[in-house]
PDB file of N, CA and C in Angstrom:
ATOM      1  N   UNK A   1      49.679   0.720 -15.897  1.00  0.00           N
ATOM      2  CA  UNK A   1      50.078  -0.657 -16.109  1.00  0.00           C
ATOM      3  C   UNK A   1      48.821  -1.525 -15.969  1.00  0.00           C
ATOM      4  N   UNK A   2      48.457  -2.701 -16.606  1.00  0.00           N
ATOM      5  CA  UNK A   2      47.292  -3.304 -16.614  1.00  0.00           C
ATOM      6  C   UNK A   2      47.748  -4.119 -16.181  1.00  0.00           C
ATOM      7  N   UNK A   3      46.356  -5.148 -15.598  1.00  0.00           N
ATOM      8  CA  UNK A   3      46.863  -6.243 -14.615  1.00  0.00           C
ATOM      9  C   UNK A   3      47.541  -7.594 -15.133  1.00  0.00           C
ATOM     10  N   UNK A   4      47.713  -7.480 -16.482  1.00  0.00           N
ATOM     11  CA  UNK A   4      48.335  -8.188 -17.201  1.00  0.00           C
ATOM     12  C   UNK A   4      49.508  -8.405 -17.022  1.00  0.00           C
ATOM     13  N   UNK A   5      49.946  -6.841 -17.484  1.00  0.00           N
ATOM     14  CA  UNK A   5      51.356  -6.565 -17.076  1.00  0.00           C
ATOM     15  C   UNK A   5      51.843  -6.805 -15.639  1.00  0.00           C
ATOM     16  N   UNK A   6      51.013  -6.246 -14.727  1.00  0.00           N
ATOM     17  CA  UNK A   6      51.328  -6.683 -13.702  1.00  0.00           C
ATOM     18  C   UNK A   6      51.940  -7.967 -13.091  1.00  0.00           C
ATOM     19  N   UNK A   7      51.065  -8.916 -13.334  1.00  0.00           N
ATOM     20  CA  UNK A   7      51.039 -10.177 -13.369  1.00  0.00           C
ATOM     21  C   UNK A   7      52.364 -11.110 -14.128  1.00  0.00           C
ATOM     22  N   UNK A   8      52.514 -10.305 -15.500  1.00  0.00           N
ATOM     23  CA  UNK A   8      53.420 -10.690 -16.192  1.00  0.00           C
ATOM     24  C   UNK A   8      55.219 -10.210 -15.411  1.00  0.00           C
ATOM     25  N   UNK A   9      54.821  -9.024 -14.807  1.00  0.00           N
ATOM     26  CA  UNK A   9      56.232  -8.937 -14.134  1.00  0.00           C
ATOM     27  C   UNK A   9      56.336  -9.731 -12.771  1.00  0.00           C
ATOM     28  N   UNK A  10      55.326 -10.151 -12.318  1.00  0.00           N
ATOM     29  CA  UNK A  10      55.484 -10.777 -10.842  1.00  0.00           C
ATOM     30  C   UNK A  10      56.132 -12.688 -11.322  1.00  0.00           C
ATOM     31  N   UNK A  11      55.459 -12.663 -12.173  1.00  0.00           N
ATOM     32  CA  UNK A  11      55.890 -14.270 -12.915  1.00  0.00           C
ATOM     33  C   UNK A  11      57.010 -14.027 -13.124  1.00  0.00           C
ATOM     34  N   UNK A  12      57.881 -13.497 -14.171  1.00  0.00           N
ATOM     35  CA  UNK A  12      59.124 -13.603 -14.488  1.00  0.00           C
ATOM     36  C   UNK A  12      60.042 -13.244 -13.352  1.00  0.00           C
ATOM     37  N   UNK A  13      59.684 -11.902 -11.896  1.00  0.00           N
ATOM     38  CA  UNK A  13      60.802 -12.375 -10.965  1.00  0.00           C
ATOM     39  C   UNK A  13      60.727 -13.689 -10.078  1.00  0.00           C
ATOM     40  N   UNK A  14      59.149 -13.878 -10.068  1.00  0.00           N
ATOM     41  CA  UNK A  14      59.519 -15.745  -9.371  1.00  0.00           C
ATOM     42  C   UNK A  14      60.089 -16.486 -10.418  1.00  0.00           C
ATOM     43  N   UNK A  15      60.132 -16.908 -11.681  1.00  0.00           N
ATOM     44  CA  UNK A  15      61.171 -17.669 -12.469  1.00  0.00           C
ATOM     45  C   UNK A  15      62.030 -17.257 -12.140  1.00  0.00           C
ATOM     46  N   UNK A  16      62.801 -16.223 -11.912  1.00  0.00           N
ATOM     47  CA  UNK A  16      63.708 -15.572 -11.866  1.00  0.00           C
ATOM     48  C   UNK A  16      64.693 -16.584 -10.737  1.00  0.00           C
ATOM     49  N   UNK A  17      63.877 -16.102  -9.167  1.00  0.00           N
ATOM     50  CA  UNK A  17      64.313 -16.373  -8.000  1.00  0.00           C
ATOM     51  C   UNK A  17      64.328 -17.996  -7.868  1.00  0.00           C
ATOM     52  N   UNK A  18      63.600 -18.289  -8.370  1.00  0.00           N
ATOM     53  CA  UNK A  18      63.509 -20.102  -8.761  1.00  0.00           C
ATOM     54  C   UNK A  18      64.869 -20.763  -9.276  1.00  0.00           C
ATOM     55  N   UNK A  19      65.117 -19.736 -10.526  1.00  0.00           N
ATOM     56  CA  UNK A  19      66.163 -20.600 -11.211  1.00  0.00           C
ATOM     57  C   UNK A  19      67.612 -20.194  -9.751  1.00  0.00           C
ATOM     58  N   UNK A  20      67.541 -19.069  -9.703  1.00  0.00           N
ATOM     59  CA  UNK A  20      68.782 -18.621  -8.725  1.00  0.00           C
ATOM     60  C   UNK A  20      68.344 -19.731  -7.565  1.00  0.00           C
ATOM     61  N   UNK A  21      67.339 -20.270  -7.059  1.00  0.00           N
ATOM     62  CA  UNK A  21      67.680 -21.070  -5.845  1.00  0.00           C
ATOM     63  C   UNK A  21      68.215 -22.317  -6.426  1.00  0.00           C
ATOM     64  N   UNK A  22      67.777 -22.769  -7.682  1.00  0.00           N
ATOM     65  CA  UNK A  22      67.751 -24.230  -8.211  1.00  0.00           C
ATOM     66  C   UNK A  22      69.557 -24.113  -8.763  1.00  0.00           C
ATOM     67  N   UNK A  23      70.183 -23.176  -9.009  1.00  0.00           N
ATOM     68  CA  UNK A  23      71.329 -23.044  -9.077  1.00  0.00           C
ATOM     69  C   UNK A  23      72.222 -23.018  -7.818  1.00  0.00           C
ATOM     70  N   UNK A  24      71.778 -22.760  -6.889  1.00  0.00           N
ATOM     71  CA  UNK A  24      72.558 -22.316  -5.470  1.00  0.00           C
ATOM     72  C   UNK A  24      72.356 -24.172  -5.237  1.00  0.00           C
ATOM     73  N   UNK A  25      71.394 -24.786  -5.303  1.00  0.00           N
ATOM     74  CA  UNK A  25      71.374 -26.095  -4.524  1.00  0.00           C
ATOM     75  C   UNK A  25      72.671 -26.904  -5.102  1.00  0.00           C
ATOM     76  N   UNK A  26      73.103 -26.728  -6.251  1.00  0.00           N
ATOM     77  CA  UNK A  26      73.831 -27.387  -6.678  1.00  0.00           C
ATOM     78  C   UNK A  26      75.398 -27.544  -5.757  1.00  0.00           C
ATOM     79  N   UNK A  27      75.406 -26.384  -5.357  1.00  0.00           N
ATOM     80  CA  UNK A  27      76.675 -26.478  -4.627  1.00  0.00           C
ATOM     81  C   UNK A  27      76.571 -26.350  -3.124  1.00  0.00           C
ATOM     82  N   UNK A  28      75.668 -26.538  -2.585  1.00  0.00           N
ATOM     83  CA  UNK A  28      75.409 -26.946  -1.054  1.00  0.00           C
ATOM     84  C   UNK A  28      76.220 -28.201  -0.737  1.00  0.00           C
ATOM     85  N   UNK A  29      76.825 -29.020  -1.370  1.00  0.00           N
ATOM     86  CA  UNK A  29      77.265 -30.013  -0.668  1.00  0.00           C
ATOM     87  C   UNK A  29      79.075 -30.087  -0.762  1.00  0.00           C
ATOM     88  N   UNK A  30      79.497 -28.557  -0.834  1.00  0.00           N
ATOM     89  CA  UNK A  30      80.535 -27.812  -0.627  1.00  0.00           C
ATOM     90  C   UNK A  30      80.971 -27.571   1.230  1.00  0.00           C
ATOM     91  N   UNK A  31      81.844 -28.144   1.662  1.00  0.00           N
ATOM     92  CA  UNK A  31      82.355 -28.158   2.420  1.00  0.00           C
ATOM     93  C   UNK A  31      82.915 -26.984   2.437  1.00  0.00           C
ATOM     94  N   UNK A  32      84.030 -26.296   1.875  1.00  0.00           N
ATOM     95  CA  UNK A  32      84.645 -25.355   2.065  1.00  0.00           C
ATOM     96  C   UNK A  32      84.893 -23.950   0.701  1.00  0.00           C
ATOM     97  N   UNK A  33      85.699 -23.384   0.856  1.00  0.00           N
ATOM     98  CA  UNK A  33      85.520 -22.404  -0.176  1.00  0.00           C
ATOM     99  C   UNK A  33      86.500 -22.550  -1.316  1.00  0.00           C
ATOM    100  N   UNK A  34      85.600 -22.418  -2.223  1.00  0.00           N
ATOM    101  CA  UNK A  34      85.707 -22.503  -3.621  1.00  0.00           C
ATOM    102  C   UNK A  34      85.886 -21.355  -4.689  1.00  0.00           C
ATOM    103  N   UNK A  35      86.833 -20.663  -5.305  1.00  0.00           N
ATOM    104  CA  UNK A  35      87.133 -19.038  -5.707  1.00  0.00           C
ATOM    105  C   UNK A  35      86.064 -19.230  -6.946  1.00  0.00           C
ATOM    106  N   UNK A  36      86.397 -20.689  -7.289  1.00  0.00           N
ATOM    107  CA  UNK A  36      85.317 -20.823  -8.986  1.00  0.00           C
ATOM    108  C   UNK A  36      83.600 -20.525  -8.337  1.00  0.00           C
ATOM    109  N   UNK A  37      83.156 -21.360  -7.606  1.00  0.00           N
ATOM    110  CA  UNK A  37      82.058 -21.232  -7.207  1.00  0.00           C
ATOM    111  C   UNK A  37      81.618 -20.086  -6.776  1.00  0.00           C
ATOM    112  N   UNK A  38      82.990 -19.506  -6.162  1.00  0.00           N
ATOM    113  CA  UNK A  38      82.151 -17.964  -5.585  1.00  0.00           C
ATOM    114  C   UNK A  38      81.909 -17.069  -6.556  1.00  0.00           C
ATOM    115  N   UNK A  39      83.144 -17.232  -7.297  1.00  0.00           N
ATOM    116  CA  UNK A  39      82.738 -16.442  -8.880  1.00  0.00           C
ATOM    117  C   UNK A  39      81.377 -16.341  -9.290  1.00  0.00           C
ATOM    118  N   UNK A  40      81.203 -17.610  -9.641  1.00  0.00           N
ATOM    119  CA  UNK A  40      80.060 -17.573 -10.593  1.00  0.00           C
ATOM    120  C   UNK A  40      78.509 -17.258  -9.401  1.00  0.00           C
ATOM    121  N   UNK A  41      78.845 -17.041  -8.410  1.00  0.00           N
ATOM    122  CA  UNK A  41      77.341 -17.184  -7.365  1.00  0.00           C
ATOM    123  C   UNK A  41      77.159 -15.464  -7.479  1.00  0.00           C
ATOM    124  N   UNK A  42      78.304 -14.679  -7.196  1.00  0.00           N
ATOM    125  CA  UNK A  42      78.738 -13.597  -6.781  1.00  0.00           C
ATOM    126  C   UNK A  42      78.214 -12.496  -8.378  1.00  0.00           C
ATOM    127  N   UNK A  43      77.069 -12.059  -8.432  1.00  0.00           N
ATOM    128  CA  UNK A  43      76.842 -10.865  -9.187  1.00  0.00           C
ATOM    129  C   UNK A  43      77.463  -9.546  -9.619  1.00  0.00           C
ATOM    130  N   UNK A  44      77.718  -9.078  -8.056  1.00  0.00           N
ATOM    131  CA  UNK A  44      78.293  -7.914  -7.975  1.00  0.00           C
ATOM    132  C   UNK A  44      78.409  -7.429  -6.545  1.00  0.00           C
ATOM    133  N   UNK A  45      79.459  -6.800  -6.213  1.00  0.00           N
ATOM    134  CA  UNK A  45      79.815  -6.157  -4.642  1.00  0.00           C
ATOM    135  C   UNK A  45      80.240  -4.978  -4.661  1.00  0.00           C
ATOM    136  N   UNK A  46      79.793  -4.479  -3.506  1.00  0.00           N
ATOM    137  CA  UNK A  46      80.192  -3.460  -3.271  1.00  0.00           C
ATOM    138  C   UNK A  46      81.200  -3.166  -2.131  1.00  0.00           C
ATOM    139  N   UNK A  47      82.036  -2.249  -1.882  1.00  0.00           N
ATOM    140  CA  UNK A  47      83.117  -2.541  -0.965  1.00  0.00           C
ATOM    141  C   UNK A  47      82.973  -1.434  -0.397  1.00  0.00           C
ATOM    142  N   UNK A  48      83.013  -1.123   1.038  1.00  0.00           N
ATOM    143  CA  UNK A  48      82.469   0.118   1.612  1.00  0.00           C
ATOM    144  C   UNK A  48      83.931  -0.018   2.245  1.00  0.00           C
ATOM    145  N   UNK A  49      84.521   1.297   2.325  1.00  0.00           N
ATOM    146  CA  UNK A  49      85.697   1.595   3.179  1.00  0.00           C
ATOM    147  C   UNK A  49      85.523   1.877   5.065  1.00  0.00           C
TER     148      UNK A  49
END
């Protein structure tokens, strides 16, 4: 991998993590729980027995 590439993957997961925080701020001023909001925050889970 050249340091290009390198570089080029370290940029796109900070855009990455950027946009996911700049999306999370939006609903900080949520008092309580919301099924829509959790939806859309919520990627994927796993459920351990």
């Amino acid at each position: 991998m050249s340091d290009a590439e390198a570089r080029e993957i370290v940029e796109e997961a900070g855009q990455r993590e950027y946009r996911e925080a700049f999306r999370i701020r939006e609903y900080l001023h949520l008092e309580g729980y919301d099924k829509r909001v959790m939806a859309s925050l919520i990627e994927s889970a796993k459920v351990m027995g």
